[in-house]
Protein backbone atom coordinates (compact mmCIF):
# COMPACT_ATOMS: atom_id res chain seq x y z
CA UNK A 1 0.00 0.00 0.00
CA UNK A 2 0.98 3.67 -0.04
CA UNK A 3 1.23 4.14 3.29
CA UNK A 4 -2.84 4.17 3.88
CA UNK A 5 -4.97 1.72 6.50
CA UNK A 6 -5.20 -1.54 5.43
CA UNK A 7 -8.87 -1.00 5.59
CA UNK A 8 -8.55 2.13 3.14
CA UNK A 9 -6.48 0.33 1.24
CA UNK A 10 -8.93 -2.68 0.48
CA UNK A 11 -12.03 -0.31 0.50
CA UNK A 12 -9.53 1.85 -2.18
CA UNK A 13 -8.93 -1.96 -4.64
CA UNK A 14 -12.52 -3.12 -3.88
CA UNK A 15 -13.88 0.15 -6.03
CA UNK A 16 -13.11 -2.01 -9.24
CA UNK A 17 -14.41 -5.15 -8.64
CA UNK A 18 -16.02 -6.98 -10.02
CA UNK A 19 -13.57 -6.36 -13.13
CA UNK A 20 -14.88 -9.11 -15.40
CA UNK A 21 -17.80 -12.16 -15.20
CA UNK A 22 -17.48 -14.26 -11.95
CA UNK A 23 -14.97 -11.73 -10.65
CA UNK A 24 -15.07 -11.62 -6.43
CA UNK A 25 -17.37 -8.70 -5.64
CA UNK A 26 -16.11 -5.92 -2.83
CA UNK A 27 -15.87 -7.49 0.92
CA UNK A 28 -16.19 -4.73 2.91
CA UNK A 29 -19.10 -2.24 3.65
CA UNK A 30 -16.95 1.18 2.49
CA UNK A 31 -15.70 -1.02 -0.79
CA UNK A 32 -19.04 -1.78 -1.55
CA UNK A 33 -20.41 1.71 -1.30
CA UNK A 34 -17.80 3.40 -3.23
CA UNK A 35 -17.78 0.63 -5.73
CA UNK A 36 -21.55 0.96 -6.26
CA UNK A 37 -21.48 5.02 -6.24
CA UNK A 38 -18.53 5.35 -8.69
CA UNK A 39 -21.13 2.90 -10.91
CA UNK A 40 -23.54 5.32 -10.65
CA UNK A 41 -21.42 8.57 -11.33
CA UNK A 42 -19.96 7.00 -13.99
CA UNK A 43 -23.52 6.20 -15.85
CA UNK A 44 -25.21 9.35 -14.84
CA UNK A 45 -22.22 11.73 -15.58
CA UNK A 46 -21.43 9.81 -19.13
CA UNK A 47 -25.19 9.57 -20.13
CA UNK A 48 -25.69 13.47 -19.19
CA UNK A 49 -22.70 14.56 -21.22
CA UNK A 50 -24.35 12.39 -24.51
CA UNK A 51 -21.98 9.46 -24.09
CA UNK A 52 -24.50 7.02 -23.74
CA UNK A 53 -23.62 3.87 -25.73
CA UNK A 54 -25.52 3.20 -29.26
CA UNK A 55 -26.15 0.06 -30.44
CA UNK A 56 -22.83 -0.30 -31.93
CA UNK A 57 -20.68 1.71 -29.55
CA UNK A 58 -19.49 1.55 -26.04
CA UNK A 59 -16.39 3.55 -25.69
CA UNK A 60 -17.05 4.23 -22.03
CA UNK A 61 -17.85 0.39 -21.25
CA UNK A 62 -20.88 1.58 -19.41
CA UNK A 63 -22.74 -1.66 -20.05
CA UNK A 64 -19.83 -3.69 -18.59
CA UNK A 65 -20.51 -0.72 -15.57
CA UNK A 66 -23.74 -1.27 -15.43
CA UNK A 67 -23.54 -5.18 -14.93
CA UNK A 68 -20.90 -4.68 -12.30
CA UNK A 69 -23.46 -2.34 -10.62
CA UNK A 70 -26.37 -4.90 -10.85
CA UNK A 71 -23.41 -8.02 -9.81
CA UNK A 72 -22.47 -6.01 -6.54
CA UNK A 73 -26.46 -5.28 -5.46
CA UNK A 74 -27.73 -8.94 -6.10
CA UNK A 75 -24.35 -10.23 -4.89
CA UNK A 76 -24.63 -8.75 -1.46
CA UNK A 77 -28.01 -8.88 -1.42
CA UNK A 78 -27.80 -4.73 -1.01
CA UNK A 79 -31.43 -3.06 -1.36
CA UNK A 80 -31.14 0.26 -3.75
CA UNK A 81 -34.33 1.97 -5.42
CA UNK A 82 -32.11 2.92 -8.48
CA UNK A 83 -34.31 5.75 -9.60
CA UNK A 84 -33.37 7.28 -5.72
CA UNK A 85 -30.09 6.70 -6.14
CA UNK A 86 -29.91 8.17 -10.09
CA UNK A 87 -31.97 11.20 -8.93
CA UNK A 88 -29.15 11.60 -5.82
CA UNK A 89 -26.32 11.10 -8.19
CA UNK A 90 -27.47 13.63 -10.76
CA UNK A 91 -28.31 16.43 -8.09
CA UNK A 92 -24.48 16.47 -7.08
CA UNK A 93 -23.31 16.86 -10.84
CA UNK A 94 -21.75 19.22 -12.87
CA UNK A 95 -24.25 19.23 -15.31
CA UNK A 96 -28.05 19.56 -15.23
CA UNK A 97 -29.51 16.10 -15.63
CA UNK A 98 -32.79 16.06 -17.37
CA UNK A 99 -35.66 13.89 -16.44
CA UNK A 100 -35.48 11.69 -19.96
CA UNK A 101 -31.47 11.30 -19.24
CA UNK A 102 -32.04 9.97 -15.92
CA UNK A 103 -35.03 7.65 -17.34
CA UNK A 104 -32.43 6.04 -20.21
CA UNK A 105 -29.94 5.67 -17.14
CA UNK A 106 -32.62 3.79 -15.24
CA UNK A 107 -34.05 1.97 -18.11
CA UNK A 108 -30.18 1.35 -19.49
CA UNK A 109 -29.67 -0.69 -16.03
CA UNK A 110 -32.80 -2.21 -15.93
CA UNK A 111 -31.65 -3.43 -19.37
CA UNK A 112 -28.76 -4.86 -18.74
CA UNK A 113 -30.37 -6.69 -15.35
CA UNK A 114 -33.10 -8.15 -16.93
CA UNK A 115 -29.95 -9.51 -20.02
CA UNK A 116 -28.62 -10.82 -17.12
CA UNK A 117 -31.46 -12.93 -15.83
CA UNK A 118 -32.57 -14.58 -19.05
CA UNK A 119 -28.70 -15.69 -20.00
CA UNK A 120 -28.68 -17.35 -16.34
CA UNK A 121 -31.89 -19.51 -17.57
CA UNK A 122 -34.95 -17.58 -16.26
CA UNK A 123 -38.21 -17.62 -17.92
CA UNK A 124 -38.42 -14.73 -19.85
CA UNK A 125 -42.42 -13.94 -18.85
CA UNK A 126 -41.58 -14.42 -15.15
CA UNK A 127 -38.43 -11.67 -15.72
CA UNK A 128 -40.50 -9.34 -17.57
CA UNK A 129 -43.16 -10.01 -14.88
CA UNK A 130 -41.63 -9.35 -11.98
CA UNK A 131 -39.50 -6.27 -13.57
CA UNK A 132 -42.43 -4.68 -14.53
CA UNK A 133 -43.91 -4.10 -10.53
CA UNK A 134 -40.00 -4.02 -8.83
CA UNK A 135 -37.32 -3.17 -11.88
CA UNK A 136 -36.12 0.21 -9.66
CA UNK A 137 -34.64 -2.59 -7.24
CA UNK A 138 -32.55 -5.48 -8.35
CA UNK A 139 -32.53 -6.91 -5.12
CA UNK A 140 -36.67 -7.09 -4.91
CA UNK A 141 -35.92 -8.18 -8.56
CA UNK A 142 -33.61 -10.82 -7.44
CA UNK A 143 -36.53 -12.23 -4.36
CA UNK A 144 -39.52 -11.75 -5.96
CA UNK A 145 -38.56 -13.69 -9.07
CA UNK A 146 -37.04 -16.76 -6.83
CA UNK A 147 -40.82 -16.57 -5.00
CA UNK A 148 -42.39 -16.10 -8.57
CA UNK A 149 -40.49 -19.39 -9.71
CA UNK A 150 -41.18 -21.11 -6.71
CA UNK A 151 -45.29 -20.58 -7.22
CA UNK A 152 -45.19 -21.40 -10.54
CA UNK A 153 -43.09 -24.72 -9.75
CA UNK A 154 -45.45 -25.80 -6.75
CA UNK A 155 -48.73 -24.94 -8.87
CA UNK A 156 -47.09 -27.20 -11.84
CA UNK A 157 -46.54 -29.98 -9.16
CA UNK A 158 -50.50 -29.81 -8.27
CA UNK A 159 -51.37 -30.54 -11.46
């Protein structure tokens, strides 16, 4: 280290995970927060300068951002209303961030959450279900989908 607290230190290294698919997600509480908040500053400051990505560009990697984001909140089970923490983010920027840029930011995650479901194996109308009522949250995402699959598994079994 450079001299700083071990804790400081870890809570410092922690900010970039996860760094690619199956990476370790941040241990401790202040590496989690940072990690998650740099997420979000990243996606709201990019998106309200007009570097959101197109369909064939990513320069900023903010869809590899945004799954890190989403890994870290299911991963620790960590309860965030993401439009509450977009609108937070965007009040502390440098630039004015309209109401349809923090939508697309929102929307972007939700996005990339709901990619994330189907490619681990989840039924597509449950995902789309249960996004619908709790997308804001990936962690109510996360529970209500595993209690969603869990009805629909017992009601198949009373058939």
């Amino acid at each position: 280290t450079s001299g700083e607290d071990d804790n400081v230190a870890d809570a410092i290294f922690e900010t970039v995970l996860p760094r690619f698919f199956a990476d370790k997600l941040p241990q401790s509480k202040a590496g989690c927060i940072v990690a998650v908040t740099d997420r979000l500053d990243s996606l709201v400051g990019l998106f309200a300068a007009g570097c959101a990505p197109t369909a064939n560009t990513d320069v900023y990697a903010l869809r590899r951002t945004a799954v890190g984001l989403i890994a870290i909140l299911q991963g620790k089970g960590l309860t965030l209303n993401l439009r509450d923490a977009v609108e937070e983010v965007a009040r502390v920027q440098p630039r004015k961030v309209d109401e349809d840029t923090k939508n697309a930011i929102i929307e972007f995650i939700v996005r990339r959450f709901e990619s994330s479901l189907l490619e681990q194996g989840k039924r597509v109308d449950l995902v789309r279900a249960v996004i619908a009522e709790q997308g804001e949250n990936p962690w109510r995402v996360q529970s209500a989908l595993g209690e969603l699959e869990d009805l629909v598994a017992e009601s198949k079994s009373l058939d």
